[in-house]
N, C-alpha and C. Protein backbone atom coordinates (compact mmCIF):
# COMPACT_ATOMS: atom_id res chain seq x y z
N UNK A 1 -46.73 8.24 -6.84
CA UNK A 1 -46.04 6.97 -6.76
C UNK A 1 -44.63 7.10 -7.33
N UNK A 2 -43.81 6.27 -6.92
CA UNK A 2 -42.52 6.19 -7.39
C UNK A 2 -42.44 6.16 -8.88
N UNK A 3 -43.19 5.21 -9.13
CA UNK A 3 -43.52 4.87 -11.18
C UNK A 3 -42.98 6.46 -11.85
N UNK A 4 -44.42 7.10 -11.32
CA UNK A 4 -44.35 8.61 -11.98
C UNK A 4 -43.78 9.50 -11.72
N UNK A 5 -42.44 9.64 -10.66
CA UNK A 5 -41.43 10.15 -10.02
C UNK A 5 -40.14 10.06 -10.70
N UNK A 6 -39.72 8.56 -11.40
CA UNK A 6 -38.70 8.39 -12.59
C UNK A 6 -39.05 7.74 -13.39
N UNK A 7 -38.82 8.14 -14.38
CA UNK A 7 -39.10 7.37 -15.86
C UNK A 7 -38.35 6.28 -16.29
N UNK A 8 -37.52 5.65 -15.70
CA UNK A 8 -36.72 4.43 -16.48
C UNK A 8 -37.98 3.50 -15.34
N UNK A 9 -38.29 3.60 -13.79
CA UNK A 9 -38.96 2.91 -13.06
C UNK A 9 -40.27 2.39 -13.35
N UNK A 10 -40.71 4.20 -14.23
CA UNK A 10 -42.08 4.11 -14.99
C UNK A 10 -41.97 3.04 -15.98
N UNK A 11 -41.46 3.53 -16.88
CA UNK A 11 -41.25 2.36 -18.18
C UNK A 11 -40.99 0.92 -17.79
N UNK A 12 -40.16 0.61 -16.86
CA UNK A 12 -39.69 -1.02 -16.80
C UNK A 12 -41.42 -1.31 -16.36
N UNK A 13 -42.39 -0.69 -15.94
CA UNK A 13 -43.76 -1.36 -15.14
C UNK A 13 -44.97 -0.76 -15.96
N UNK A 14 -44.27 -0.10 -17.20
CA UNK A 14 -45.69 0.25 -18.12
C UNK A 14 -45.33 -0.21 -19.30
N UNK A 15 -44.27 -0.69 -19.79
CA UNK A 15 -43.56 -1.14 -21.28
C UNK A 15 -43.66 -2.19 -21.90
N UNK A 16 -44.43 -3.36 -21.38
CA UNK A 16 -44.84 -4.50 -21.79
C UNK A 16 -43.42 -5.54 -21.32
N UNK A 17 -42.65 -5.09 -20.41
CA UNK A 17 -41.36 -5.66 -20.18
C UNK A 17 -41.94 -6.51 -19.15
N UNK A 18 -40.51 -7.30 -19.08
CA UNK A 18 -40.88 -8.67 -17.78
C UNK A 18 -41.68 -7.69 -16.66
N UNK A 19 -41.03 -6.95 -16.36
CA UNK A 19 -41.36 -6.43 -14.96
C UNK A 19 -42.77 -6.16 -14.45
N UNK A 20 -43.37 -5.61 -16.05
CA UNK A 20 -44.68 -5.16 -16.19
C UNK A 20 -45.57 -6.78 -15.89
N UNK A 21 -45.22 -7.43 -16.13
CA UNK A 21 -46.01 -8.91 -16.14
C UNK A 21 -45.49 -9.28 -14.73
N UNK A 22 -44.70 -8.98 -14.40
CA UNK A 22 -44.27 -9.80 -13.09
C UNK A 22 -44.78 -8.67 -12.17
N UNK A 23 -45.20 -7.51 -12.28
CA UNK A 23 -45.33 -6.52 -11.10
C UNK A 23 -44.23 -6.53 -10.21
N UNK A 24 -42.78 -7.05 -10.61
CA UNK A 24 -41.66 -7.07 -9.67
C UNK A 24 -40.53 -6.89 -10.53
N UNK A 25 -39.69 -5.95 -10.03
CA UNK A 25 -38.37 -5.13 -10.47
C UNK A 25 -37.39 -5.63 -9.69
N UNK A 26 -36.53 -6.33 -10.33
CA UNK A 26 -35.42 -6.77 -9.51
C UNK A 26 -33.83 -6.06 -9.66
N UNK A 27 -33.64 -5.80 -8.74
CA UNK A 27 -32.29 -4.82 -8.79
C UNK A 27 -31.31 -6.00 -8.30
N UNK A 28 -30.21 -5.97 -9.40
CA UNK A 28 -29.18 -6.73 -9.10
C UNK A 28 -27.44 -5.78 -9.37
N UNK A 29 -28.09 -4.69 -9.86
CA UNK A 29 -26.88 -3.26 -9.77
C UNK A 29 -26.52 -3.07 -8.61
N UNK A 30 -27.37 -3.01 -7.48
CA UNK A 30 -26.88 -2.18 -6.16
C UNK A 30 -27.44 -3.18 -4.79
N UNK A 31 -26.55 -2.80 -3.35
CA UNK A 31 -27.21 -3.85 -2.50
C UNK A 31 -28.92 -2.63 -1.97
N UNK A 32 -29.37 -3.68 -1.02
CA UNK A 32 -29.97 -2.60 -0.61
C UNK A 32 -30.30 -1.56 0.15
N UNK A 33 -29.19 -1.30 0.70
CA UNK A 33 -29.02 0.11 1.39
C UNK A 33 -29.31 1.31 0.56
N UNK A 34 -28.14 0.73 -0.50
CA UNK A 34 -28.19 2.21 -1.97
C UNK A 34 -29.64 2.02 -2.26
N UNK A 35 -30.02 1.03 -2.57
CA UNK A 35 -31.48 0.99 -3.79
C UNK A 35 -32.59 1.96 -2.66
N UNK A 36 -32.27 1.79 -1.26
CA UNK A 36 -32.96 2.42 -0.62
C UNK A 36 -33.14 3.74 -0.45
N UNK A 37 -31.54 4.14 -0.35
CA UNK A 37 -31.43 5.67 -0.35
C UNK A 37 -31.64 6.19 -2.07
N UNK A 38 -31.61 5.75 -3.44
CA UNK A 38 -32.49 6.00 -4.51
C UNK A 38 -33.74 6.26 -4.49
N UNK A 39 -34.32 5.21 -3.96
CA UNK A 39 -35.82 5.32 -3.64
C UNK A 39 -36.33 6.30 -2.59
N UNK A 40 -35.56 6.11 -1.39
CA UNK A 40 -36.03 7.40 -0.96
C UNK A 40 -35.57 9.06 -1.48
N UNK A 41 -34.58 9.29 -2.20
CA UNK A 41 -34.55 10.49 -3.19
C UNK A 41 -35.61 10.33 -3.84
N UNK A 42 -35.81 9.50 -4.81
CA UNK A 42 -37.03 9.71 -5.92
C UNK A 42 -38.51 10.42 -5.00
N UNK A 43 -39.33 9.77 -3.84
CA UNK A 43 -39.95 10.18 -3.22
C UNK A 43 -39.85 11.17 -2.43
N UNK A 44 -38.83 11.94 -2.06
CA UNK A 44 -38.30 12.90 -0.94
C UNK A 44 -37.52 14.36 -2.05
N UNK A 45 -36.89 13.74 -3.04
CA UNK A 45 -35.89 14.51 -3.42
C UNK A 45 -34.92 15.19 -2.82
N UNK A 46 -34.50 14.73 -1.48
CA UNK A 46 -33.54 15.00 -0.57
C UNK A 46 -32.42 13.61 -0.05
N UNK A 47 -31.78 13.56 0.30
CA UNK A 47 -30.98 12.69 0.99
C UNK A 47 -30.81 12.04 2.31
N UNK A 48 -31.43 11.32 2.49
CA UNK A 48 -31.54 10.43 3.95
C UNK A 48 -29.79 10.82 4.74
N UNK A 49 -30.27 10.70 6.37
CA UNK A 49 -28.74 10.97 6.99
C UNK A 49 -27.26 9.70 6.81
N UNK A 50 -28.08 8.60 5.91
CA UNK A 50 -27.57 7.35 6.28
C UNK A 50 -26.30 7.62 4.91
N UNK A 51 -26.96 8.61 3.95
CA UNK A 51 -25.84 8.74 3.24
C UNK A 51 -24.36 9.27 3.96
N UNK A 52 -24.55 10.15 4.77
CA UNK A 52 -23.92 10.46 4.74
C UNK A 52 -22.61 9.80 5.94
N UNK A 53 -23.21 8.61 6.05
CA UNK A 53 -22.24 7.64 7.16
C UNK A 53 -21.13 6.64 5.82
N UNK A 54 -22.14 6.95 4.21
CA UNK A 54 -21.57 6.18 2.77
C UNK A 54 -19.79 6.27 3.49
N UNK A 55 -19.14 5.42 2.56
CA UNK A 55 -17.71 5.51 2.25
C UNK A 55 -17.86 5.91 0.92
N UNK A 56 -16.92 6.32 0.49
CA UNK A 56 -16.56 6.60 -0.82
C UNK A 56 -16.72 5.66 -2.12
N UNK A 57 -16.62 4.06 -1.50
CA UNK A 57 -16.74 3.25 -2.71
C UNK A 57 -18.60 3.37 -2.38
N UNK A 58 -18.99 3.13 -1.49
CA UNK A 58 -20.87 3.21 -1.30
C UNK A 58 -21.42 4.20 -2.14
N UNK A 59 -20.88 5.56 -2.31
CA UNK A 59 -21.04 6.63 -2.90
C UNK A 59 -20.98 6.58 -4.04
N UNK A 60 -19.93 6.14 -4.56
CA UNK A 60 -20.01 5.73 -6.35
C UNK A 60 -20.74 4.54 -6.17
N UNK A 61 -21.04 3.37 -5.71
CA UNK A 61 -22.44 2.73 -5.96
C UNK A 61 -23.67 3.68 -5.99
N UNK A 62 -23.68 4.27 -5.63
CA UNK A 62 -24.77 5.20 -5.51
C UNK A 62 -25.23 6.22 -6.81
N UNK A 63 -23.76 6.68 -6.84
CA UNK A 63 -23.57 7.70 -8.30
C UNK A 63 -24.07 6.38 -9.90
N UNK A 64 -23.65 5.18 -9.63
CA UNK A 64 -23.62 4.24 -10.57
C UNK A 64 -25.39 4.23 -10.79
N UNK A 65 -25.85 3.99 -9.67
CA UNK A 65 -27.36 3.82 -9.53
C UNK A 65 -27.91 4.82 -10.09
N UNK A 66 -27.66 6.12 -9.63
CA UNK A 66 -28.35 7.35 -9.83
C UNK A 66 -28.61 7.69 -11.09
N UNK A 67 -27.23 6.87 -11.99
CA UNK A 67 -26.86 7.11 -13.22
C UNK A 67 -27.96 5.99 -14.11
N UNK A 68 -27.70 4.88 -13.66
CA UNK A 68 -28.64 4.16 -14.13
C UNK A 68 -30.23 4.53 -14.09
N UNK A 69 -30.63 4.71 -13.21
CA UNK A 69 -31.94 5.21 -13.04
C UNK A 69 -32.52 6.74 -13.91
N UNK A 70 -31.53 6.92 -14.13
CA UNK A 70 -31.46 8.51 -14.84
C UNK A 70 -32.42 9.42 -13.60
N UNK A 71 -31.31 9.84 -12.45
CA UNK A 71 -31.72 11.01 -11.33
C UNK A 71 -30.66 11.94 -11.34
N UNK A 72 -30.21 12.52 -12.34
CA UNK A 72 -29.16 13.74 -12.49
C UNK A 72 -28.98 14.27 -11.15
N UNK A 73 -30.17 14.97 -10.35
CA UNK A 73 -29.85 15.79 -9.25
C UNK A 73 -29.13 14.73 -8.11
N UNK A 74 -29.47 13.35 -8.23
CA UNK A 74 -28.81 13.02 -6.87
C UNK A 74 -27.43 12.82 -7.46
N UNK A 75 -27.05 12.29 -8.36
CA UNK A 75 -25.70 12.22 -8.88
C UNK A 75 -24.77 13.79 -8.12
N UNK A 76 -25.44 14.96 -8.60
CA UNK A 76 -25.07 16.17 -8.74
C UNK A 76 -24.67 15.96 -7.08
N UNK A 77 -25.43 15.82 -6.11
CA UNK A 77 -25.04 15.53 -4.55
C UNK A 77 -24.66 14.84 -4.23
N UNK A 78 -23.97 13.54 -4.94
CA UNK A 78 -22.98 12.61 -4.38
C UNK A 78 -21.70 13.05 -5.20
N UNK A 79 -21.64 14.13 -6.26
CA UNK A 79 -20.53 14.54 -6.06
C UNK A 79 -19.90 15.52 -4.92
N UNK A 80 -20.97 16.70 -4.51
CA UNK A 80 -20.60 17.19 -3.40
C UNK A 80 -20.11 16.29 -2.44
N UNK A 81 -20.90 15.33 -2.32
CA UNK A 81 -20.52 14.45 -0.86
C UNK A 81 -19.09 14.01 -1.13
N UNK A 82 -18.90 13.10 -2.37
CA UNK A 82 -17.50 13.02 -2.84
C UNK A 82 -16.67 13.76 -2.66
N UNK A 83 -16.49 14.87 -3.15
CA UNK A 83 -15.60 16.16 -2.40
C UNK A 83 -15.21 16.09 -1.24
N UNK A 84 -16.76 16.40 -0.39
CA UNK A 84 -16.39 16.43 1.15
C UNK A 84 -15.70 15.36 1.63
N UNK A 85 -16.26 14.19 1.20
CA UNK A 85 -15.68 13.51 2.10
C UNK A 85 -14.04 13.06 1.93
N UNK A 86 -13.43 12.81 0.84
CA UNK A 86 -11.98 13.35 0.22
C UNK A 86 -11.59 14.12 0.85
N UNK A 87 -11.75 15.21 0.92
CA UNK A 87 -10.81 16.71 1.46
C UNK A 87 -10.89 16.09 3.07
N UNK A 88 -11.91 15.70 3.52
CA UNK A 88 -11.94 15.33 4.94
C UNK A 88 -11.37 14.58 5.05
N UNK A 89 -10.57 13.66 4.88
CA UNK A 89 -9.82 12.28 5.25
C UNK A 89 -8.44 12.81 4.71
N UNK A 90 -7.51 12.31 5.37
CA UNK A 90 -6.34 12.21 4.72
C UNK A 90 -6.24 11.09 4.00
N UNK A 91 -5.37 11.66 2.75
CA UNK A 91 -5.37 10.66 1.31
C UNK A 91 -3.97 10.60 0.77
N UNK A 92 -3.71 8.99 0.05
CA UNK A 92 -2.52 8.82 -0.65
C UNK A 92 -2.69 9.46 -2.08
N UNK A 93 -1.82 9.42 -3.21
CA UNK A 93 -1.67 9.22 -4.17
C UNK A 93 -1.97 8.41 -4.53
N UNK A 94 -2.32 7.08 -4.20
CA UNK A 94 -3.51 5.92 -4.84
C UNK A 94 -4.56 6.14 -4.82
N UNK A 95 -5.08 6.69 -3.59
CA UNK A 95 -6.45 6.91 -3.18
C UNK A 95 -6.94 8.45 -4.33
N UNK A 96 -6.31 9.53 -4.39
CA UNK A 96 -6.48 10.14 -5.49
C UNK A 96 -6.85 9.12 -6.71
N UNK A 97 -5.64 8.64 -7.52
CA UNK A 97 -5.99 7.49 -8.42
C UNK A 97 -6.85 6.73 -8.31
N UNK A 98 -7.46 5.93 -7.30
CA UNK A 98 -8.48 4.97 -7.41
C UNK A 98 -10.24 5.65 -7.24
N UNK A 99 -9.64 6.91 -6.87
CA UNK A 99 -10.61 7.81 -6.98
C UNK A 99 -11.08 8.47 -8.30
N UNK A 100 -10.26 8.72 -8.77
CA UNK A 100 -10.68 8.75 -10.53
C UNK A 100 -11.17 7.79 -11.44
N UNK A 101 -10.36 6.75 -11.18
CA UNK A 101 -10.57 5.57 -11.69
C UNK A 101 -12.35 5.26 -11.67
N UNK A 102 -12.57 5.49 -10.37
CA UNK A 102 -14.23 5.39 -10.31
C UNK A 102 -15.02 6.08 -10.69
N UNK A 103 -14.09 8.02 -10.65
CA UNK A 103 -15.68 8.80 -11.40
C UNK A 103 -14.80 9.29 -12.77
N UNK A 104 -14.09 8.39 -13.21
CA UNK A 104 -13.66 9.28 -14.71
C UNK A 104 -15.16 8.84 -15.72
N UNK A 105 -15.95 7.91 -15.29
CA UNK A 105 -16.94 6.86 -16.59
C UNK A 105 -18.33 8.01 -16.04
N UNK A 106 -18.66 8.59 -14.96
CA UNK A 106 -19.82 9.30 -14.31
C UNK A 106 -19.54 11.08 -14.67
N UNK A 107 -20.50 11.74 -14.93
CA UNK A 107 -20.46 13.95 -14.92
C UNK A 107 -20.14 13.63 -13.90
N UNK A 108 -18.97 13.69 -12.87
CA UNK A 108 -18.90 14.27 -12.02
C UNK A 108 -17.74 15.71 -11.78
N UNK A 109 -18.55 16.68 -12.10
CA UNK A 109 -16.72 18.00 -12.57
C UNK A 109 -16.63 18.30 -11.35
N UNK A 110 -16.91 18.53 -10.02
CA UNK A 110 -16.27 18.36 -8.59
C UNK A 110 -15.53 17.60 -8.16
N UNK A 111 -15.76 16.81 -7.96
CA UNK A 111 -14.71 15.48 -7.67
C UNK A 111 -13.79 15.16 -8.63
N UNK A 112 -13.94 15.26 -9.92
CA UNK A 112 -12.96 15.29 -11.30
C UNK A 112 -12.07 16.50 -10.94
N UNK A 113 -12.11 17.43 -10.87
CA UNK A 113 -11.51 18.65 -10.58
C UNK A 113 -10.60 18.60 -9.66
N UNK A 114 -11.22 18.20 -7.94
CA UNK A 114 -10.28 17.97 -7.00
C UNK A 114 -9.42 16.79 -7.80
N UNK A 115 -9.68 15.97 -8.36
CA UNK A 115 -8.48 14.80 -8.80
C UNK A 115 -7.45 15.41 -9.82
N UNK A 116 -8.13 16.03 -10.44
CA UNK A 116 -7.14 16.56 -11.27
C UNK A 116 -5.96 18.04 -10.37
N UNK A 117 -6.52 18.04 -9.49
CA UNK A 117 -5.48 19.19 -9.31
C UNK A 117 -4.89 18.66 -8.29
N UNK A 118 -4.78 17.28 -7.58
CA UNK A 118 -4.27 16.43 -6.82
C UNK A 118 -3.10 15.86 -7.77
N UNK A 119 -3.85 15.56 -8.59
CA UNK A 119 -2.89 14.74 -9.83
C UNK A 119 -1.78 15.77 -10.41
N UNK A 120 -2.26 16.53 -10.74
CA UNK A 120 -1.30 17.55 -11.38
C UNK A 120 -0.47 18.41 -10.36
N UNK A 121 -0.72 18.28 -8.83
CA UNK A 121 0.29 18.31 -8.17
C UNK A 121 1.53 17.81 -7.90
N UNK A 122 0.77 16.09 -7.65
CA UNK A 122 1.97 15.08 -8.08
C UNK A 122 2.80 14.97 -9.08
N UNK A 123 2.30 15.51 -10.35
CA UNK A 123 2.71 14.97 -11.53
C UNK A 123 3.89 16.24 -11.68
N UNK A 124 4.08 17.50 -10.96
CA UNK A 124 5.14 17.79 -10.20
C UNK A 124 6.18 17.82 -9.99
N UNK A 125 5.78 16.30 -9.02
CA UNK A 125 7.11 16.43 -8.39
C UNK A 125 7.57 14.86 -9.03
N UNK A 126 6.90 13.80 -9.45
CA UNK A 126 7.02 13.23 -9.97
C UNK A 126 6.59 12.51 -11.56
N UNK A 127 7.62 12.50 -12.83
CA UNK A 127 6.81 12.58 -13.78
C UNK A 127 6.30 11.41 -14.43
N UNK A 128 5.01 10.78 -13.74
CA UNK A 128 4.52 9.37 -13.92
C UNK A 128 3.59 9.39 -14.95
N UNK A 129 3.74 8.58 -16.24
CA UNK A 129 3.20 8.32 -17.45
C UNK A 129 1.58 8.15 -16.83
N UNK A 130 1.41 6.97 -15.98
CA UNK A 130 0.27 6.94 -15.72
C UNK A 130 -0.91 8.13 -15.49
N UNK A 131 -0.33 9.41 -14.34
CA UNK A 131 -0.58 10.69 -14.09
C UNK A 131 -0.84 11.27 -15.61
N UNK A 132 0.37 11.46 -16.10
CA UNK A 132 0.06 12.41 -17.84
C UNK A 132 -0.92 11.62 -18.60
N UNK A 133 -1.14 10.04 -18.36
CA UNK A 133 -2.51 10.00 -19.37
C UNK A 133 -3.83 10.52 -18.49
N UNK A 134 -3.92 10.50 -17.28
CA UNK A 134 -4.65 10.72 -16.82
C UNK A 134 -5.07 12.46 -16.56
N UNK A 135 -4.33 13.15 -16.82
CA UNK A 135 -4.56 14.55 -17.10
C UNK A 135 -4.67 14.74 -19.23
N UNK A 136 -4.32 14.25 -19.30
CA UNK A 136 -4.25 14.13 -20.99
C UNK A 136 -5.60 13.63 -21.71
N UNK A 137 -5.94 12.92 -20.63
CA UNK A 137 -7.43 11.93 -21.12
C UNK A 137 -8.80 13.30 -20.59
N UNK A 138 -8.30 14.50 -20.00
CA UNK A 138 -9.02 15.26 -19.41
C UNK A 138 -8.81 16.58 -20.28
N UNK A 139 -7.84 16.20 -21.11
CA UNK A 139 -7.61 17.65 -21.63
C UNK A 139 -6.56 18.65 -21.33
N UNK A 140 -6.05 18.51 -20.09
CA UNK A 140 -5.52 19.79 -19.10
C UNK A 140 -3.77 19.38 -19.55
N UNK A 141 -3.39 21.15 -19.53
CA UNK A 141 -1.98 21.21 -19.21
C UNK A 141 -1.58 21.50 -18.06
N UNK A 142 -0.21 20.72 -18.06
CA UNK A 142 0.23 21.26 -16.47
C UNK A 142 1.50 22.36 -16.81
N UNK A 143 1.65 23.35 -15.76
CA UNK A 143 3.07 23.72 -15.74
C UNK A 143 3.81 23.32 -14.65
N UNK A 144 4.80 22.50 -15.17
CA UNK A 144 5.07 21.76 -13.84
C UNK A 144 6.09 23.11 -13.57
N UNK A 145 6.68 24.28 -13.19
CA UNK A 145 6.91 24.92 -12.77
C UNK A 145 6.10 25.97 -11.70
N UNK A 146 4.91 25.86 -12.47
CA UNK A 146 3.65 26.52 -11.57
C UNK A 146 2.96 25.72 -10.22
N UNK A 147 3.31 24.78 -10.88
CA UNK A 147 2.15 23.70 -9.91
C UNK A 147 0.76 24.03 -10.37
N UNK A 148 0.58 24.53 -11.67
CA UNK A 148 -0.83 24.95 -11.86
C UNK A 148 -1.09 24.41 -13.30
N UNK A 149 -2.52 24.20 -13.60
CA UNK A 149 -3.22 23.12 -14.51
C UNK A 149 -4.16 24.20 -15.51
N UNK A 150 -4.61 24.13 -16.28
CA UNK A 150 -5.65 25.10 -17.35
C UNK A 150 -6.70 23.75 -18.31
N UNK A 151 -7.54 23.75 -18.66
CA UNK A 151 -8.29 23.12 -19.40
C UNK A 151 -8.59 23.57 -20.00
N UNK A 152 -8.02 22.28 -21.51
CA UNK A 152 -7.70 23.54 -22.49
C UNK A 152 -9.61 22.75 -23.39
């Protein structure tokens, strides 16, 4: 059963919590597409194809969930997907930024990585305070002569 598949699912229905008395778990974190593709990871431990039609903000709903639920491995594959699907699209310099913005709070070091070396490209050719906290809040130097970044 799902219960004994994740443990935060287990506990909310064996813990003496509302849920356990109500025999009903109400998800108000995610719509239910995501709660679906969770649930079907927990039972499958693979990824339905529907993820992969996600947008990028669906995806960090997803990563948010995964996180909540405590499922490390699917997190770990919606950062891949994150990646992919980034490098696949053409992207602004906001979209970098608003892309961090969403997985700087989530482990994600793939998708953190591509941002940071997006960022520290820009930061380049242009030298925006916003950019230096945002490589600064990560640790990393840039040489802006190199175009290249180190974590220190």
């Amino acid at each position: 059963s799902v219960l004994s598949r994740n443990l935060v699912l287990g506990a909310m229905m064996s813990a003496g919590m509302q849920e356990t008395q109500n025999k009903v778990i109400n998800v108000r974190d995610a719509n239910s597409t995501t709660f679906r593709i969770l649930l079907s990871f927990i039972y499958t431990n693979t990824i339905t194809s529907m993820s992969s039609e996600m947008t990028i903000d669906e995806t960090l709903e997803l990563v948010d969930i995964a996180t909540m639920y405590q499922e490390p491995a699917l997190v770990k594959l919606c950062d891949c997907s994150l990646v992919s699907k980034f490098e696949g699209m053409p992207h602004s310099n906001d979209d970098t930024l608003k892309l961090w913005q969403g997985v700087a709070q989530y482990d994600l070091p793939c998708t953190k990585l591509l941002c940071i070396k997006d960022l520290s490209q820009l930061l380049c050719v242009e030298k925006s305070p916003q950019l230096c906290e945002v490589l600064f809040y990560e640790g990393c130097v840039v040489d802006s002569y190199e175009s290249t970044w180190v974590k220190e």
